[in-house]
N, C-alpha and C. Protein backbone atom coordinates (compact mmCIF):
# COMPACT_ATOMS: atom_id res chain seq x y z
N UNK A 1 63.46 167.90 -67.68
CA UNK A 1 62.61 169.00 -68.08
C UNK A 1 62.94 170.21 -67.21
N UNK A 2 62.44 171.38 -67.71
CA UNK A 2 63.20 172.40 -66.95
C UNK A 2 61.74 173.62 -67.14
N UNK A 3 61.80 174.51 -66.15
CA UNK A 3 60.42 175.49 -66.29
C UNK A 3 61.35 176.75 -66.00
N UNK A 4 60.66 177.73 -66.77
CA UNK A 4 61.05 179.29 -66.08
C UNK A 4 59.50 179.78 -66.10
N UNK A 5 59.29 180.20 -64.59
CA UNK A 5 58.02 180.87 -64.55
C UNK A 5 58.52 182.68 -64.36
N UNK A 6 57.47 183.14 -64.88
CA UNK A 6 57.41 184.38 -65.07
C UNK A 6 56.08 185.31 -64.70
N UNK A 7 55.59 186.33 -64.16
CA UNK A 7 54.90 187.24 -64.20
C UNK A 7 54.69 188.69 -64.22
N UNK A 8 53.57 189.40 -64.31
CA UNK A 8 54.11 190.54 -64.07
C UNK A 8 53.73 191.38 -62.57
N UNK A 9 54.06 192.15 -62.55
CA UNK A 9 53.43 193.49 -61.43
C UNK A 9 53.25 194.71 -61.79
N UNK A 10 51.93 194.89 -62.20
CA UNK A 10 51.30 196.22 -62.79
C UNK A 10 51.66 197.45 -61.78
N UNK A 11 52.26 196.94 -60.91
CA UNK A 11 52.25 198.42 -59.87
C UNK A 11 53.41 198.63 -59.96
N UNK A 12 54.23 198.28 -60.82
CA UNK A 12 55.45 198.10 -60.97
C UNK A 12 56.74 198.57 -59.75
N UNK A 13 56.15 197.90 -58.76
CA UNK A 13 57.29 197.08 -57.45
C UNK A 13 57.84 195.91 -57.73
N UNK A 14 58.92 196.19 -57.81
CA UNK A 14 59.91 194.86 -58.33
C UNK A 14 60.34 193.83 -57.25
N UNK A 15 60.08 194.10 -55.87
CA UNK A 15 59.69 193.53 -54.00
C UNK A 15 59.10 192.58 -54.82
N UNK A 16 59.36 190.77 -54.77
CA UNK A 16 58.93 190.05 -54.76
C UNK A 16 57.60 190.43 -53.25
N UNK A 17 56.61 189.69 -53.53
CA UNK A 17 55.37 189.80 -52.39
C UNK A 17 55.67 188.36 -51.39
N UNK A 18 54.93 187.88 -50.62
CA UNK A 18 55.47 186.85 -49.81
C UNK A 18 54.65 185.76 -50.03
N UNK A 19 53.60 186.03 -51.09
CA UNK A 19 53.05 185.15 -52.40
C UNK A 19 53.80 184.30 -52.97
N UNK A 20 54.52 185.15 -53.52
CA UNK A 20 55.66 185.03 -54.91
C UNK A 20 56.87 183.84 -54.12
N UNK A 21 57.10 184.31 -52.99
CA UNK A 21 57.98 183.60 -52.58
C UNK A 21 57.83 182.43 -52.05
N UNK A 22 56.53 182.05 -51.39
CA UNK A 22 55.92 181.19 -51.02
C UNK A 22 55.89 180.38 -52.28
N UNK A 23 55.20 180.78 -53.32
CA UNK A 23 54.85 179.97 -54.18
C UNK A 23 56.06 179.17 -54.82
N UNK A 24 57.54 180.30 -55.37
CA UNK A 24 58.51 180.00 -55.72
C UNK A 24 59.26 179.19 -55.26
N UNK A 25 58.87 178.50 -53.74
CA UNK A 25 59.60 177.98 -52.66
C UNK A 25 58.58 176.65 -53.00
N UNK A 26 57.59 176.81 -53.14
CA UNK A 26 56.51 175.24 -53.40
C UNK A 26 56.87 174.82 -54.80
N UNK A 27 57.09 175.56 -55.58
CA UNK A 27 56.95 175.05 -57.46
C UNK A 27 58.56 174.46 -57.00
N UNK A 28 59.63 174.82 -56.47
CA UNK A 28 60.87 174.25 -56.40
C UNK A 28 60.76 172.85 -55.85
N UNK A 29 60.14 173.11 -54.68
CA UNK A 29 59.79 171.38 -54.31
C UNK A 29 58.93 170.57 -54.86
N UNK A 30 58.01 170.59 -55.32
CA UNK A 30 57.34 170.11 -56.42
C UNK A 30 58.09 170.04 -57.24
N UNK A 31 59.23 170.63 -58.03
CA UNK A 31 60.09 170.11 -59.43
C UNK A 31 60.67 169.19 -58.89
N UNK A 32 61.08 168.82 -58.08
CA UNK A 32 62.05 168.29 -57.27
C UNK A 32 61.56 166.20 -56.87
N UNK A 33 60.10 166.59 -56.90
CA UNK A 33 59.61 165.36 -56.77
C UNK A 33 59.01 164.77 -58.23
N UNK A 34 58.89 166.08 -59.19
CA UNK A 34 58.34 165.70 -60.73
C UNK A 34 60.12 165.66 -61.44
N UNK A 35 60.99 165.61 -61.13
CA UNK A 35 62.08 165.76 -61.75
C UNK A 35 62.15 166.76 -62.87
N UNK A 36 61.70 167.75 -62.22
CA UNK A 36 61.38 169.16 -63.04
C UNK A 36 62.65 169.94 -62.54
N UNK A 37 63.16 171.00 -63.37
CA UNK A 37 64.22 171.72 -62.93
C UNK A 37 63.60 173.33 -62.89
N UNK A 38 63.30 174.12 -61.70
CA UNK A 38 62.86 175.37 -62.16
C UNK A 38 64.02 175.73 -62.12
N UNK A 39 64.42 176.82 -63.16
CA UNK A 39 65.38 177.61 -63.32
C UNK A 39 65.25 178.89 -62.65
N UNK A 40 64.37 179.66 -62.99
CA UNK A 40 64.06 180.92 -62.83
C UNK A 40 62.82 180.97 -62.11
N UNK A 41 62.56 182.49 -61.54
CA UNK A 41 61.07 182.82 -61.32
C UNK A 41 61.73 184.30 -61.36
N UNK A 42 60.86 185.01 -62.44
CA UNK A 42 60.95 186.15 -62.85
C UNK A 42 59.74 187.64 -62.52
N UNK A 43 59.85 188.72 -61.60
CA UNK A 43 58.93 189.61 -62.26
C UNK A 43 59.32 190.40 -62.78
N UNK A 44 58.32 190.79 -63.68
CA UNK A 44 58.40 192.11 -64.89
C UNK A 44 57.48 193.38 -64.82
N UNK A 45 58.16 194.33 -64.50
CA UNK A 45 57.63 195.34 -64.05
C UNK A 45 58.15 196.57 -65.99
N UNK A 46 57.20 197.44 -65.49
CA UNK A 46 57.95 199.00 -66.60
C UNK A 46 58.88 199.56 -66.30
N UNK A 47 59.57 199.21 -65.20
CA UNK A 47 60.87 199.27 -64.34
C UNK A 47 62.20 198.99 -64.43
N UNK A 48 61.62 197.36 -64.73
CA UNK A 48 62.54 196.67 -64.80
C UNK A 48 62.41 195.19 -64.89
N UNK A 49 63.20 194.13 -64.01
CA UNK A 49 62.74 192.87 -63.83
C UNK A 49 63.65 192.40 -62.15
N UNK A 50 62.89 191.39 -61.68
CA UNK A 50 63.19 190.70 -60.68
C UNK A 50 63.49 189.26 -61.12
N UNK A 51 64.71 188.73 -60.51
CA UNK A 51 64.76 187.63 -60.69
C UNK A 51 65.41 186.95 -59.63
N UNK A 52 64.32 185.70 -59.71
CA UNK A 52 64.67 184.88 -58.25
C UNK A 52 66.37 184.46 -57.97
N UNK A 53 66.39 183.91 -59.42
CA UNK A 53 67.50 183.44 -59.57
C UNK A 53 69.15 184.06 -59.50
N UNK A 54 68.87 185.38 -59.89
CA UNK A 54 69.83 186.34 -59.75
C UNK A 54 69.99 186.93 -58.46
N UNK A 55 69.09 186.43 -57.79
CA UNK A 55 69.25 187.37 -56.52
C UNK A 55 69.61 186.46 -55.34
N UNK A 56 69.64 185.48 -55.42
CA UNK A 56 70.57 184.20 -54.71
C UNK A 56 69.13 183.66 -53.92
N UNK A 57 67.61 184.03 -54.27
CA UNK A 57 66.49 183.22 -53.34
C UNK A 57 66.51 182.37 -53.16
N UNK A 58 66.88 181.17 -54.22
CA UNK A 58 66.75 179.77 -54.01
C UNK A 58 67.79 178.95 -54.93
N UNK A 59 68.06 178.16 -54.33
CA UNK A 59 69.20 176.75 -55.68
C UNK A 59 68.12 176.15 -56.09
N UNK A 60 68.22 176.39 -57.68
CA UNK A 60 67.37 175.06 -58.33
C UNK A 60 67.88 174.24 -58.52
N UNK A 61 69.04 173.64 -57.63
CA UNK A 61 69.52 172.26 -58.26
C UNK A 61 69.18 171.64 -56.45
């Protein structure tokens, strides 16, 4: 199984928060023990988008 989580940021700062990263760093280990694959963690701003994955934050494998 595989997840892409996503949200947005109304203030449209595309700066992951240290929330985001925290959390993105727990849902990875947690897939990890559910044999879950996160792929992504995305924000979406009127800006633009952030992505965990593109930006080298974490290996989901």
């Amino acid at each position: 199984m595989t997840l892409h989580k996503s949200h947005n940021h109304p203030s449209s700062n595309l700066k992951p928060s240290q929330s985001d990263l925290k959390l993105t760093r727990r849902l990875v280990e947690v897939g990890k023990l559910l044999d879950l694959l996160i792929l992504d963690h995305i924000i979406l701003t009127k800006r633009g988008y952030f992505s965990f994955g593109d930006e080298g934050c974490y290996s989901p494998f």
